[in-house]
Protein backbone atom coordinates (compact mmCIF):
# COMPACT_ATOMS: atom_id res chain seq x y z
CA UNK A 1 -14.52 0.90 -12.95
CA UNK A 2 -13.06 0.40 -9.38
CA UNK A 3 -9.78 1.94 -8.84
CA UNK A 4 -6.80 0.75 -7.21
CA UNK A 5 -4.38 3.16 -5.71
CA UNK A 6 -0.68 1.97 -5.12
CA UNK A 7 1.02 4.60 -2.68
CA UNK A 8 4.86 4.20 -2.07
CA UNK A 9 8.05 5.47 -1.06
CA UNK A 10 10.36 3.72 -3.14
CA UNK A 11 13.79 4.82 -1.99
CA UNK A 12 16.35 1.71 -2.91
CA UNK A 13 16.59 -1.27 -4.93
CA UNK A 14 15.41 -3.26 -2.15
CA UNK A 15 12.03 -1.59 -2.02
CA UNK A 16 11.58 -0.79 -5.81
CA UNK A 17 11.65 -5.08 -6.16
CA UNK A 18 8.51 -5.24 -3.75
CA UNK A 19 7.13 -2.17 -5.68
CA UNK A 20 7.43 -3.60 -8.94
CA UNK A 21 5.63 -7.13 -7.17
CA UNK A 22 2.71 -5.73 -5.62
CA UNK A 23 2.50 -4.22 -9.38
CA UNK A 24 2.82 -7.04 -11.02
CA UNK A 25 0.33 -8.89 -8.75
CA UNK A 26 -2.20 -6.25 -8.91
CA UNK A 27 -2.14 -5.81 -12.86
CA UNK A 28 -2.05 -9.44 -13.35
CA UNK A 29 -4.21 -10.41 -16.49
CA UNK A 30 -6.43 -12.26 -14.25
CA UNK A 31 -7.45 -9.17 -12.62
CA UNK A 32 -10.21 -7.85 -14.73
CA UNK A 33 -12.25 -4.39 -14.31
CA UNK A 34 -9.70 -2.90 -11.67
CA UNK A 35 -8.14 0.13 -12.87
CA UNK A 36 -4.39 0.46 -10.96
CA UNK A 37 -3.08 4.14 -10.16
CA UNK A 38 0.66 4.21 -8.88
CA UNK A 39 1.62 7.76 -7.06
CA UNK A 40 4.66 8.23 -5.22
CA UNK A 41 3.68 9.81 -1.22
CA UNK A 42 4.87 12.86 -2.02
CA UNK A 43 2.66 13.17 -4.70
CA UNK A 44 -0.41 11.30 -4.01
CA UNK A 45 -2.98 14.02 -3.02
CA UNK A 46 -6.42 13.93 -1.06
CA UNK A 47 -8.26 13.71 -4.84
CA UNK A 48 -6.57 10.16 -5.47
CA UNK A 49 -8.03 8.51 -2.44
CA UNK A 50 -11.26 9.65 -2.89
CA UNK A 51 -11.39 8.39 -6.29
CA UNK A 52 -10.28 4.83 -5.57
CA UNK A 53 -11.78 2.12 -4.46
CA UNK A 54 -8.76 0.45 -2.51
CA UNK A 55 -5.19 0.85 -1.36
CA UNK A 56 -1.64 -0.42 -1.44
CA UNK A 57 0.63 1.52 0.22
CA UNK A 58 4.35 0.60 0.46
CA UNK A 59 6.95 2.07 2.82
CA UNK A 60 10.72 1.50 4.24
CA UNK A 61 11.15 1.73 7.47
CA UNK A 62 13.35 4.49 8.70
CA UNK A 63 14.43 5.11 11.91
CA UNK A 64 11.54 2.89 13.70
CA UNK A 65 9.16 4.42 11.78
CA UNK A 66 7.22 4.31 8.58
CA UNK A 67 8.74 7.06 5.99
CA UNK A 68 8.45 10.44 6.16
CA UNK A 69 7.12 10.72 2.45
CA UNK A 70 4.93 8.27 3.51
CA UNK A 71 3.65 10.28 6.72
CA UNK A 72 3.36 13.40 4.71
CA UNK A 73 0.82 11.81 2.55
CA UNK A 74 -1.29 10.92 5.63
CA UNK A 75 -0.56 13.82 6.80
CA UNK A 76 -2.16 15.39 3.34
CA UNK A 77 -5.51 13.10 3.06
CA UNK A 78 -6.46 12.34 6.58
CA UNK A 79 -9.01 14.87 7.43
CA UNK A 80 -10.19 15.37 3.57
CA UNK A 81 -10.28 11.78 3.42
CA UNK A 82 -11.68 10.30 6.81
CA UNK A 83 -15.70 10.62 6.59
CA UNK A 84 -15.96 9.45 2.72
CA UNK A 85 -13.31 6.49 3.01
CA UNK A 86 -14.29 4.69 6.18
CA UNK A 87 -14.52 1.24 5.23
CA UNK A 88 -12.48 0.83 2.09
CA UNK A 89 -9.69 -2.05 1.96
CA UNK A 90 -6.04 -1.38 1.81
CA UNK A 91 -2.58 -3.47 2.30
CA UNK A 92 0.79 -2.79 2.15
CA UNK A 93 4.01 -3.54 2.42
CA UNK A 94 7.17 -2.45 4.75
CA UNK A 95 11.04 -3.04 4.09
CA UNK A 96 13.46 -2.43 6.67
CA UNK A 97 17.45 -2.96 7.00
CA UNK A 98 16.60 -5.14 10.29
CA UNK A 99 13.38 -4.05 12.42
CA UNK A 100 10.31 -2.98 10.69
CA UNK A 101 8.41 -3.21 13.99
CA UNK A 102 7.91 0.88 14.61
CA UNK A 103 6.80 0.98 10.60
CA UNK A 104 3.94 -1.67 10.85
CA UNK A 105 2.48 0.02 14.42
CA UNK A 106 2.65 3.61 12.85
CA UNK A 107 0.75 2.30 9.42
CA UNK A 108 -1.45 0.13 11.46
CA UNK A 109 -2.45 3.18 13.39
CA UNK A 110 -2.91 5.91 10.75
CA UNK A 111 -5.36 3.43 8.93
CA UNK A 112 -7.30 2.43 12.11
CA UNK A 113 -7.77 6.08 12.63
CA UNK A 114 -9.06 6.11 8.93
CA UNK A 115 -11.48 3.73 9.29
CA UNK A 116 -9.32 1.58 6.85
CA UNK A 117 -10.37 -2.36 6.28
CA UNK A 118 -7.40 -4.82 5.92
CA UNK A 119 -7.99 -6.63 2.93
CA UNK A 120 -4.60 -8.56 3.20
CA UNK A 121 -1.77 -9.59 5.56
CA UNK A 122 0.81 -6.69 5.78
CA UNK A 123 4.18 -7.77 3.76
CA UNK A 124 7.13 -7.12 5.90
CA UNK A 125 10.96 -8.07 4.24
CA UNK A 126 14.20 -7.12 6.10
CA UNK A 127 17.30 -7.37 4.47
CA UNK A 128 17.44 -8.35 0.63
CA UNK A 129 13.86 -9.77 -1.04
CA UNK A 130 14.28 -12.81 -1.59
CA UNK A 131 11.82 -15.02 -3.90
CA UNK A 132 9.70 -15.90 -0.76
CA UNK A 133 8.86 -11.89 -0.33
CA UNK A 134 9.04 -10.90 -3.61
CA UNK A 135 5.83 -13.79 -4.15
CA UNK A 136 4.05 -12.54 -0.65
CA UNK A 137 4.12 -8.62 -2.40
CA UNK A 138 2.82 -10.07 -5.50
CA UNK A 139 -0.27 -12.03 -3.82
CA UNK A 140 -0.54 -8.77 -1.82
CA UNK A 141 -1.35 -7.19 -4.89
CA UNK A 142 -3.33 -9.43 -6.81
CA UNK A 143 -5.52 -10.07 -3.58
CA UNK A 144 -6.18 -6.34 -2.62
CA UNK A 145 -6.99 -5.70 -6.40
CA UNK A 146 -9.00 -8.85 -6.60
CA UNK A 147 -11.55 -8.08 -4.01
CA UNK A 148 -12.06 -4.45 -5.86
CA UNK A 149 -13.19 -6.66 -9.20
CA UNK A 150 -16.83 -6.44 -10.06
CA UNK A 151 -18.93 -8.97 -8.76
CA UNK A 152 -15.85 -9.77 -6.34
């Protein structure tokens, strides 16, 4: 069964509400024969990634910059993980009080490095979710975990 792997940093309300979306979206009933692992960065290890199929990964942005939970992972699975994942789709998701600009560039670059495939439009929400983001992290989910379906 293809596997899904949801990696996040979920410091604040504002970010566990696009957590719990891209959940929701990706475990959607609709969604058949995608199995969905959630690990927080700090403990998502190299083993996870290799065993899935796909990624979410969700992050605030702090300082101009994606998490530091978030960059430890990487930091963790990029050189067990580059050769054997080149290729495999991911999306995510980045909250920020008002920029999220320095977030996006440092995710966008870890993944190229990777060999990541963008299966979806990033998600980016400053300020509060409001119904409009909370729907984009949903889709975000259920398309990511879509394409893993068999005979997607």
């Amino acid at each position: 069964m293809p596997t899904l792997l949801i990696v996040h940093h979920t410091p604040s309300p504002h970010c566990q509400t696009l957590f719990e979306a891209v959940v929701s979206g990706a475990t959607t009933p609709e969604i058949e024969g995608v199995r969905v692992v959630r690990r927080a960065a700090l403990a998502a290890t190299a083993s996870d990634v290799l065993e899935a199929d796909g990624y979410l990964l969700g992050t605030p942005a702090n300082l101009g910059y994606m998490s530091g939970a978030l960059k430890h992972f990487f930091d963790q699975v990029y050189y067990p993980c580059l050769d054997e994942t080149r290729g495999r789709p991911f999306g995510y998701y980045v909250h920020g009080g008002n920029d999220v600009t320095g977030a996006v560039r440092a995710v966008e670059a870890v993944t190229t490095g990777l060999g990541w495939r963008r299966a979806a439009e990033p998600v980016t929400v400053t300020g509060a979710p409001g119904k409009a983001d909370t729907q984009a992290c949903w889709e975000l989910g259920a398309t990511v975990a879509a394409g893993l379906m068999p005979d997607a």
